[in-house]
C-alpha atoms as a PDB file:
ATOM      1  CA  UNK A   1      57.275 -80.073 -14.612  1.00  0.00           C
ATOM      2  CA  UNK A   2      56.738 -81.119 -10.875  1.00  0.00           C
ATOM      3  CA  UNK A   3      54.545 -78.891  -8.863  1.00  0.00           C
ATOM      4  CA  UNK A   4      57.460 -78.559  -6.057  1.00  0.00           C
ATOM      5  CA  UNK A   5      61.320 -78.112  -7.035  1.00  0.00           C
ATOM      6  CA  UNK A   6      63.041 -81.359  -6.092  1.00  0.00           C
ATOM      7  CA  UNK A   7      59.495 -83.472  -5.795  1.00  0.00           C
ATOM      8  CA  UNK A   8      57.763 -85.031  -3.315  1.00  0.00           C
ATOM      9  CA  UNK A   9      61.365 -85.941  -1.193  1.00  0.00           C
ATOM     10  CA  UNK A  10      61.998 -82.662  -0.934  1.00  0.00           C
ATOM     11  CA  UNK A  11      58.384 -81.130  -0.779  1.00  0.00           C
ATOM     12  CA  UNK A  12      58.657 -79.695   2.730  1.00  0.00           C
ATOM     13  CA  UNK A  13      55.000 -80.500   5.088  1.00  0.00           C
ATOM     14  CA  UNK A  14      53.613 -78.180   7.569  1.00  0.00           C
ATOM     15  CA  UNK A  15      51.373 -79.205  10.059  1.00  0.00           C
ATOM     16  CA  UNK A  16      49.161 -77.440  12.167  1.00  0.00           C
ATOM     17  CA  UNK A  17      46.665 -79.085  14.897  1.00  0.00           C
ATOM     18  CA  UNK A  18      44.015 -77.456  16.586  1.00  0.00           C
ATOM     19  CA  UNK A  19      42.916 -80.132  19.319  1.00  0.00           C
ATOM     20  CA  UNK A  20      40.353 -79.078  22.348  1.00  0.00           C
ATOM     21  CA  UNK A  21      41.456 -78.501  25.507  1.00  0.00           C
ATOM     22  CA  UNK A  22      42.234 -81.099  28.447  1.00  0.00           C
ATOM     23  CA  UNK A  23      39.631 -81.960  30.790  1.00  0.00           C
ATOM     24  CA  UNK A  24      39.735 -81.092  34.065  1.00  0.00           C
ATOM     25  CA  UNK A  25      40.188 -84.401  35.525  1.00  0.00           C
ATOM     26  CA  UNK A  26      43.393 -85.132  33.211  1.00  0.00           C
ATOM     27  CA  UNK A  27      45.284 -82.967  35.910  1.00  0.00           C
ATOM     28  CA  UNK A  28      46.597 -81.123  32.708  1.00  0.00           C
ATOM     29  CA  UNK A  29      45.568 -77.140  32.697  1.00  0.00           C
ATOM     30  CA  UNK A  30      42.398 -76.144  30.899  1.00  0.00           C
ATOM     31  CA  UNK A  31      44.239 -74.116  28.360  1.00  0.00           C
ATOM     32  CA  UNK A  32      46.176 -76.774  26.823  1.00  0.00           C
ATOM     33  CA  UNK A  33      45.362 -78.378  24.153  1.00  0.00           C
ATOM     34  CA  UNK A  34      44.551 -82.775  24.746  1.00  0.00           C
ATOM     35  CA  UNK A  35      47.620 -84.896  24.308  1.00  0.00           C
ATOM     36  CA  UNK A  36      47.924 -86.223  20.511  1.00  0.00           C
ATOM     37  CA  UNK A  37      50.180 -89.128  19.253  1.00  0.00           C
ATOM     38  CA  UNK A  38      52.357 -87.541  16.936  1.00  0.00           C
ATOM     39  CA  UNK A  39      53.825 -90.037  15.184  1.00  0.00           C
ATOM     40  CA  UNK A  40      50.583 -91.493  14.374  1.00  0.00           C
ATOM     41  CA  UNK A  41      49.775 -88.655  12.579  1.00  0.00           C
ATOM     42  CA  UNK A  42      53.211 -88.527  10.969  1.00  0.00           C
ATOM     43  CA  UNK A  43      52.171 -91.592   9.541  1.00  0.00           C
ATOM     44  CA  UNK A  44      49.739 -90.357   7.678  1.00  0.00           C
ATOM     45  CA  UNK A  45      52.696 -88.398   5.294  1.00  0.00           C
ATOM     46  CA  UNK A  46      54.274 -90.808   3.389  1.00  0.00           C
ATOM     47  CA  UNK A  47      56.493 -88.529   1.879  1.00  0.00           C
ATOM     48  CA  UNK A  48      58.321 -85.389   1.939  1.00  0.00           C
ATOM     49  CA  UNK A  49      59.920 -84.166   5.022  1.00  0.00           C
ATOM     50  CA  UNK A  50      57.559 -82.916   7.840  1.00  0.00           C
ATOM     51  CA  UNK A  51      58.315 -79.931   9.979  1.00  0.00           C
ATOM     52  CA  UNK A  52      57.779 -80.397  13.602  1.00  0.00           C
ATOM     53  CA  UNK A  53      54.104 -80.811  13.731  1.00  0.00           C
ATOM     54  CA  UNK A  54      52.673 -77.484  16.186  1.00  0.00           C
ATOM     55  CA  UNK A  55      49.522 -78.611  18.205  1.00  0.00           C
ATOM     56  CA  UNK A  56      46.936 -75.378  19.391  1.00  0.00           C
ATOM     57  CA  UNK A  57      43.942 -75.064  21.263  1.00  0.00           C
ATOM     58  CA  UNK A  58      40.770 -75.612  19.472  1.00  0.00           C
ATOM     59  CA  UNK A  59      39.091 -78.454  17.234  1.00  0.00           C
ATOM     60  CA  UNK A  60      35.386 -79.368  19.097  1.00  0.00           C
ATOM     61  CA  UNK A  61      35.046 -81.839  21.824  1.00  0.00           C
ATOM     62  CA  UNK A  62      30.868 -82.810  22.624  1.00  0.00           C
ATOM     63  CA  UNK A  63      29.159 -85.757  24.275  1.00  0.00           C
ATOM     64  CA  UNK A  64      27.619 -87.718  21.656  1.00  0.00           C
ATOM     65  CA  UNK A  65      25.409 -89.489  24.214  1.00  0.00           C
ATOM     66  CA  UNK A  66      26.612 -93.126  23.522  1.00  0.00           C
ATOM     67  CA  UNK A  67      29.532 -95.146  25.148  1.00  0.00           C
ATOM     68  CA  UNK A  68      30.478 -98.304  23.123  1.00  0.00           C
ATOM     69  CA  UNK A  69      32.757-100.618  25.435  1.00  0.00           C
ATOM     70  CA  UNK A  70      33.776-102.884  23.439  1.00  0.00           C
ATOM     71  CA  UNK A  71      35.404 -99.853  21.268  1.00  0.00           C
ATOM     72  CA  UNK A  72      37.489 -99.204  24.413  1.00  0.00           C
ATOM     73  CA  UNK A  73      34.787 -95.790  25.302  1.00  0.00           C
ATOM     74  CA  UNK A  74      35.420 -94.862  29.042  1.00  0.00           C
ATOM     75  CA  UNK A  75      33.020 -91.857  28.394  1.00  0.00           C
ATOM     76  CA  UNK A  76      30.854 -90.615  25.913  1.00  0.00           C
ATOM     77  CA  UNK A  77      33.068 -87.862  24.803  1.00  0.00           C
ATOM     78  CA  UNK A  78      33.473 -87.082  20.712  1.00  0.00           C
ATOM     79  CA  UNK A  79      36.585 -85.251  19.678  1.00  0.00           C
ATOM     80  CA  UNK A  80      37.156 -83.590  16.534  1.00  0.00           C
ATOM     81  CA  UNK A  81      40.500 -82.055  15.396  1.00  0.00           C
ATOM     82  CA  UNK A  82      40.781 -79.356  13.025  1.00  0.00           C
ATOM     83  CA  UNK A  83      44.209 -79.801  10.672  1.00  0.00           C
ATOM     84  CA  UNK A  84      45.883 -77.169   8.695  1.00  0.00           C
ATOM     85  CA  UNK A  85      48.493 -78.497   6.483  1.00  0.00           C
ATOM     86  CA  UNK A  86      50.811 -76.585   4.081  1.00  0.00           C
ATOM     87  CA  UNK A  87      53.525 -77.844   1.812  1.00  0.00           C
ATOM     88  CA  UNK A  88      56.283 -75.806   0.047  1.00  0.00           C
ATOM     89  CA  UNK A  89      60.069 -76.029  -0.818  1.00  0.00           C
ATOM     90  CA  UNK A  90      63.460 -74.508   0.437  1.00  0.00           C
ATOM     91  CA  UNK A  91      64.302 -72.096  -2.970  1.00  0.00           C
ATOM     92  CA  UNK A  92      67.977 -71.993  -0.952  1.00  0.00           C
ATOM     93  CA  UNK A  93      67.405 -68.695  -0.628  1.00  0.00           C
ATOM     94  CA  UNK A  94      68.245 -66.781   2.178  1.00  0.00           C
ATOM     95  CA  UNK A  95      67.862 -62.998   3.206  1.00  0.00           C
ATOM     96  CA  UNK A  96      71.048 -63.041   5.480  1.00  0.00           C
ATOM     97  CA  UNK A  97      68.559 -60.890   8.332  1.00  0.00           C
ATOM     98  CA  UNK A  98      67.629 -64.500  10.402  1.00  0.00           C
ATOM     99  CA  UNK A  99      63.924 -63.264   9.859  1.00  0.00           C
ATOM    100  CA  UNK A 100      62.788 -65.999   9.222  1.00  0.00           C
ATOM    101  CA  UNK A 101      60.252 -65.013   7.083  1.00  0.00           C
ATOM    102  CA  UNK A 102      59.286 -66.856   3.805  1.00  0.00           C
ATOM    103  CA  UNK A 103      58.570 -65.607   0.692  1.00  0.00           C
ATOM    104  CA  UNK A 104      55.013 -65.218   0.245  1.00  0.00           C
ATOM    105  CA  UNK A 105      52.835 -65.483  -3.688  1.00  0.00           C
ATOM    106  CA  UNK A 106      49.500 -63.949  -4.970  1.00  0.00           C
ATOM    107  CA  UNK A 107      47.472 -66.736  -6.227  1.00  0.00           C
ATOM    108  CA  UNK A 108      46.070 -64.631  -8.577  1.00  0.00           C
ATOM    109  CA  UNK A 109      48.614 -64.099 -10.994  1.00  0.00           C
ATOM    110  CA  UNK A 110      50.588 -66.928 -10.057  1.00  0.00           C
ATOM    111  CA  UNK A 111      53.952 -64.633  -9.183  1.00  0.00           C
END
C-alpha cells in the first residue's frame, strides 16, 4: 500500500522557512525575513507537488569570525535556516464552509 493516496505525484509538500531577518544595510526592514531563492529550494523536491513555499522570521544568523574570498564571502556572516516541511494528500473532501481547515489525525492510534 503507498503511504500517500495517489503516490509521490500526488503527495502534496508543505514548506515552511524560518530565515533571520535583513540587515540593516540591505535597505530592507528589520522585521523581514533575508531574501531566499525559491526555486533553488524547490529543487530540492523532486517530486510531488509543492505548495507555495511561506518564508518567516527566524533561523540564526552569527559571525563566524572568518571571511573566505575566494568562496565569494563579502562578510563574515553565517546563516542558518530552520525548515519545516509537511506532506499530505487532497482526500477530495470538502466541508462546503470554505474553512479551510484540514482534517487533522492522532498519531497514537493511527485514526
Amino acid at each position: 500500500a503507498e503511504a500517500v493516496p495517489g503516490g509521490r505525484k500526488e503527495m502534496l509538500i508543505g514548506v515552511r522557512l524560518g530565515v533571520p531577518p535583513r540587515r540593516g544595510t540591505d535597505g530592507g526592514a528589520p522585521n523581514e525575513p533575508m531574501d531566499v531563492d525559491l526555486d533553488e529550494v524547490a529543487k530540492v523536491f523532486p517530486y510531488g507537488r509543492l505548495l507555495p513555499i511561506e518564508v518567516v522570521v527566524g533561523g540564526l544568523a552569527f559571525s563566524t569570525g572568518r571571511i573566505v574570498r575566494e568562496l565569494g564571502d563579502r562578510d563574515d556572516l553565517a546563516v542558518c535556516v530552520a525548515a519545516a516541511v509537511s506532506i499530505g494528500y487532497d482526500s477530495g473532501k470538502r466541508d462546503g464552509g470554505g474553512s479551510g481547515d484540514h482534517e487533522m489525525y492522532d498519531t497514537k492510534d493511527g485514526k
